[in-house]
Protein backbone atom coordinates (compact mmCIF):
# COMPACT_ATOMS: atom_id res chain seq x y z
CA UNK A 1 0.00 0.00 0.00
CA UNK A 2 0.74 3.19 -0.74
CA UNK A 3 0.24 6.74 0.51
CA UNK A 4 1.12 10.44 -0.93
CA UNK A 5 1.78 13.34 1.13
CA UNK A 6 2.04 16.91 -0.38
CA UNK A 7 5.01 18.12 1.37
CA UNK A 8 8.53 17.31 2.24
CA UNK A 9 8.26 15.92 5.26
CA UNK A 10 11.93 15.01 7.74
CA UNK A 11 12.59 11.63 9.48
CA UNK A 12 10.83 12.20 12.72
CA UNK A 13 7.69 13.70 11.26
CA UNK A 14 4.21 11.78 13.12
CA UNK A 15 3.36 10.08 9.52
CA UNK A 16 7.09 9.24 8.20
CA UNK A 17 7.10 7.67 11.79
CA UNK A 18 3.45 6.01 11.53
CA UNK A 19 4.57 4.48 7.80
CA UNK A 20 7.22 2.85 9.79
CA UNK A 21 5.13 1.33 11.96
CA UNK A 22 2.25 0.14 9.58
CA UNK A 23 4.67 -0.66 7.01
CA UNK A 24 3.09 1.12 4.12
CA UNK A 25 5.37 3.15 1.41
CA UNK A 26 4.90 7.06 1.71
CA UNK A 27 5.75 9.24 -0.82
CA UNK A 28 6.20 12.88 0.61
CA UNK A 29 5.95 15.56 -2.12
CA UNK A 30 5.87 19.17 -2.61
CA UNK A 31 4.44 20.22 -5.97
CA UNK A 32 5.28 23.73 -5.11
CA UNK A 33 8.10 26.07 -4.95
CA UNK A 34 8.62 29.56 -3.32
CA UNK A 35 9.94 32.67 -3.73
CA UNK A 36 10.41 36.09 -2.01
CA UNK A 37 8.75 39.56 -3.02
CA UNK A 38 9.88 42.84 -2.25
CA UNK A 39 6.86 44.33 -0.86
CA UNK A 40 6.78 46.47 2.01
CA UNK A 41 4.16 47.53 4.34
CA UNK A 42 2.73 50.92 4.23
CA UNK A 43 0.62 51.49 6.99
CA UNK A 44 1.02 51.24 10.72
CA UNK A 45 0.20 48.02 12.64
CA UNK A 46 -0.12 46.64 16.19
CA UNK A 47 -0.35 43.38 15.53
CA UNK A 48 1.41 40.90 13.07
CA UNK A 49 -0.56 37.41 11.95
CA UNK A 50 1.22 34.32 10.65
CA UNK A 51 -1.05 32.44 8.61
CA UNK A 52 1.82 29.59 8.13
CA UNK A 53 5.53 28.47 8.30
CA UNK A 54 5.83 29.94 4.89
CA UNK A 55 4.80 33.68 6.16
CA UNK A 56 6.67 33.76 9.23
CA UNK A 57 9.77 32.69 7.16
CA UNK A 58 8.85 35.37 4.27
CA UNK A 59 6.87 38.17 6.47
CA UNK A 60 9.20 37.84 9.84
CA UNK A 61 11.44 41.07 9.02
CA UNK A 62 8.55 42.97 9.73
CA UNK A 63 8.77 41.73 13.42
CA UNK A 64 9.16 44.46 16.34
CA UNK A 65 9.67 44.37 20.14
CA UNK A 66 6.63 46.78 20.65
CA UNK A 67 4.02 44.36 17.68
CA UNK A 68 1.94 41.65 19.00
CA UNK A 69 2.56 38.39 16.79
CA UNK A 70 -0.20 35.99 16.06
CA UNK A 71 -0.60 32.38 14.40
CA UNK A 72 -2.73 31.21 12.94
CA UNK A 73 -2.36 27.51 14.20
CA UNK A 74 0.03 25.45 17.02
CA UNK A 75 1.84 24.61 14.02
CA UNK A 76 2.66 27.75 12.80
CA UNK A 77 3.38 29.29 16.45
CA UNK A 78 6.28 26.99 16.87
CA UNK A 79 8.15 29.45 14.62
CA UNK A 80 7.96 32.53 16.13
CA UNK A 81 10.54 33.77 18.76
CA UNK A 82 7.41 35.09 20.86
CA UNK A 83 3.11 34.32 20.32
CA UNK A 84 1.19 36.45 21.62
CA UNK A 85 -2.11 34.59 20.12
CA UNK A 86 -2.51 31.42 18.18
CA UNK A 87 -5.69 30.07 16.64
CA UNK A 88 -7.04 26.49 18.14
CA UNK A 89 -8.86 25.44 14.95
CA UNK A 90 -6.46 24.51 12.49
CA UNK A 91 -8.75 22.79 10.14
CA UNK A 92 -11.39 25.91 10.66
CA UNK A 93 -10.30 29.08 9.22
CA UNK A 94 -14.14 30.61 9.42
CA UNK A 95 -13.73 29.79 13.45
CA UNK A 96 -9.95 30.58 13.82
CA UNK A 97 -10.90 34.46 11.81
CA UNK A 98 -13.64 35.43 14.23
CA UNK A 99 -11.57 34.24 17.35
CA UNK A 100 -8.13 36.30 16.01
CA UNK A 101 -10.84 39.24 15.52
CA UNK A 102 -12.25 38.95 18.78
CA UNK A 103 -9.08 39.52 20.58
CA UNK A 104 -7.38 41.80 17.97
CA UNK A 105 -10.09 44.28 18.77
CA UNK A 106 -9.83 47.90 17.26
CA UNK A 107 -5.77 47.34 16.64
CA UNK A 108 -4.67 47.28 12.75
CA UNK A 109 -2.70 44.41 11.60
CA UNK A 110 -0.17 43.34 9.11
CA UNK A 111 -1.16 40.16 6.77
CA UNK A 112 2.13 38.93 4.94
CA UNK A 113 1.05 36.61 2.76
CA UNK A 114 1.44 34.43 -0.37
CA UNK A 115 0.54 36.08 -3.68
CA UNK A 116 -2.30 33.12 -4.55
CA UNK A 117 -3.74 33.58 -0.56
CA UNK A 118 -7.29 32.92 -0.27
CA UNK A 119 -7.39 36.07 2.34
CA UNK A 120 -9.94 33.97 4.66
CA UNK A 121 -8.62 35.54 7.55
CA UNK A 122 -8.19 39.54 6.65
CA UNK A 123 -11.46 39.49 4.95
CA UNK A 124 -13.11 39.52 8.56
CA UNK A 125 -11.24 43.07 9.39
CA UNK A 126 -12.51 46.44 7.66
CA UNK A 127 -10.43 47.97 5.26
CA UNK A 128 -8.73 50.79 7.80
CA UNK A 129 -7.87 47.76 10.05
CA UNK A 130 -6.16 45.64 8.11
CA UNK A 131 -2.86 45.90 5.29
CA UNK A 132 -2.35 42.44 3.26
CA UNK A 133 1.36 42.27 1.94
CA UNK A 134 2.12 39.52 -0.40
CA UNK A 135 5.54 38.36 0.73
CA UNK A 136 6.33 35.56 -0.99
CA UNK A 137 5.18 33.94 -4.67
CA UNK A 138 3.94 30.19 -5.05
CA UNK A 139 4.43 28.59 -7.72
CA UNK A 140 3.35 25.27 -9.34
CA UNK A 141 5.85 22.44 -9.91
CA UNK A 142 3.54 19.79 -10.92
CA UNK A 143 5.10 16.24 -11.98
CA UNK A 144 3.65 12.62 -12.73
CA UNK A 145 3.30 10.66 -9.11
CA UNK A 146 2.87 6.68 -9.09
CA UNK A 147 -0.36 5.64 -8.04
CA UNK A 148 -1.48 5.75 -4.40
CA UNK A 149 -4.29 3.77 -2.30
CA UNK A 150 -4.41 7.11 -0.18
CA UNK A 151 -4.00 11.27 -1.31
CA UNK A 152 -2.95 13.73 1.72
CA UNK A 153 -2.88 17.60 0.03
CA UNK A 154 -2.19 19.75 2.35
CA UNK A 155 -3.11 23.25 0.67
CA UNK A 156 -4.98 24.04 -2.55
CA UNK A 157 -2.18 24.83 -4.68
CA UNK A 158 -0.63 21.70 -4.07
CA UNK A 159 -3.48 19.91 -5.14
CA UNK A 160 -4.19 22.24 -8.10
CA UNK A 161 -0.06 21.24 -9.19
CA UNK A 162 -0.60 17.30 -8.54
CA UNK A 163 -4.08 17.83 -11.00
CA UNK A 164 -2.63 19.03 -13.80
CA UNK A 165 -0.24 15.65 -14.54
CA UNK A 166 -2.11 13.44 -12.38
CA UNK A 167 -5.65 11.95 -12.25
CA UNK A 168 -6.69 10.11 -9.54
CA UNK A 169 -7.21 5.93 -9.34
CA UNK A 170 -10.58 4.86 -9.11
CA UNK A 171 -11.10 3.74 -5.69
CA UNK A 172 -8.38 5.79 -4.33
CA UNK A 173 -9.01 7.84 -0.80
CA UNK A 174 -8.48 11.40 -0.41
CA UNK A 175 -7.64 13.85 2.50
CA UNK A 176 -7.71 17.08 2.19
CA UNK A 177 -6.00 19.30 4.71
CA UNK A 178 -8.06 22.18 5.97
CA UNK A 179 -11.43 23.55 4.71
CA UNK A 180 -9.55 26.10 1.84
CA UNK A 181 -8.11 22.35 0.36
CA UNK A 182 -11.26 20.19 0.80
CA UNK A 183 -13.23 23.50 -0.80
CA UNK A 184 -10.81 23.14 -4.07
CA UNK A 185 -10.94 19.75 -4.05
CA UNK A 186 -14.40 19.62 -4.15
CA UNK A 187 -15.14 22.18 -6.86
CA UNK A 188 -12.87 19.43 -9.09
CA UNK A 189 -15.69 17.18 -8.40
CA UNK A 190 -13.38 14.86 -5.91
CA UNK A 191 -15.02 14.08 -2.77
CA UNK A 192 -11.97 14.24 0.31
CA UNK A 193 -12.57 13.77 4.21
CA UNK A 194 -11.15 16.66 6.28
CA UNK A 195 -8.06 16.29 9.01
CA UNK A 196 -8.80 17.75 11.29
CA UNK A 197 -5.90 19.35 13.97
CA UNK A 198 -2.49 19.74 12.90
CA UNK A 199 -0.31 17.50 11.56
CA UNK A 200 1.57 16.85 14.95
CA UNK A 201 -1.89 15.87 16.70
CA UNK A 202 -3.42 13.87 14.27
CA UNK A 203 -3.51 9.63 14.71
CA UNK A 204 -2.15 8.74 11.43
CA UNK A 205 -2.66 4.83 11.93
CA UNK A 206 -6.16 5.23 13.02
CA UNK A 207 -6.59 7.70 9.71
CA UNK A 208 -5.25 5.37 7.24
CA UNK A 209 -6.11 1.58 9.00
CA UNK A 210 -9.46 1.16 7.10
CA UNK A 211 -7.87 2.06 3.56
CA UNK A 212 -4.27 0.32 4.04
CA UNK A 213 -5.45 -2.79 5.94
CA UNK A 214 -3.27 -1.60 8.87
């Protein structure tokens, strides 16, 4: 059996570890590549938010002693020298928005942010509140993978990259990570279940047993 996982993933990560112990092959694949922008804020802000690894490691020179930072998930937080806030609904970005609203309050905030970002989470602040800076370009890099029993995409553009060279088996499970990715996925007419948490919390064996005979 056979599973695919849209991102590079290192030897101690939960499901590199949990394809040890159930003995199925994993293939972990990003089908896309990054690069910085040279954009700048313009405005003011109080308060920086971290929607991923990708924007701390793009957006942190905007970082000050006197800015509150924000994440937008455990995973994300991990990053960051200092959280001041960190969203508790990973797979929820509708839920994790009006919670980072709540407790931002009337203070503006800095988005740095991918050039294709959905903008789920500024769209809940007005206009004067809120300056979106895209910090870093994604691109596609999509390339023929062998066939799996199970699909793991873990963002949208990822799964847009592995559909342009790729169709998927009949019969073949998919997961799609977050509700952005299981959105996408299911506006290609490909029906995905949700994981839910972050991919340090989630059970990988009991996820996969029923489709790798674990």
């Amino acid at each position: 059996m056979r599973v695919f996982f849209s991102s590079k993933s290192g030897a101690t990560h939960p499901l590199v570890l949990a394809a040890r112990q159930g003995s199925f092959e994993l293939i972990c694949e990003s089908l896309i590549a990054f690069t910085p922008l040279n954009n700048t804020p313009t405005k003011p802000y109080d308060i920086l938010f971290f929607s991923s690894p990708r924007s701390f490691e793009f957006g942190q020179q905007f970082m000050r002693p006197e800015v509150l930072n924000a994440a937008f998930s455990q995973a994300t937080a991990k990053f960051l020298p200092r959280t001041d806030w960190q969203g508790r609904h990973p797979g929820n970005p509708a839920q994790t928005a009006l919670d980072f609203y709540a407790w931002a309050g009337s203070r503006k905030v800095l988005f740095p942010v991918s050039d294709r970002s959905l903008g789920s989470i500024p769209a809940t602040f007005p206009e004067h509140q809120k300056e979106v800076v895209p910090v870093y370009q994604t691109s596609l890099l999509p390339r023929k993978i062998v066939e799996c029993s199970v699909y793991v995409f873990t963002s949208p553009s990822n799964a847009e990259s592995f559909l342009q060279c790729n169709v998927l088996p009949r019969g073949a499970k998919v997961f799609a990570w977050g509700e952005s990715t299981h959105s996408f996925l299911s506006r290609r007419g490909i029906e995905s279940d949700d994981c839910h948490g972050d991919d340090s919390t989630v059970d990988w064996i009991a996820l996969l047993s029923p489709w790798l005979n674990l």
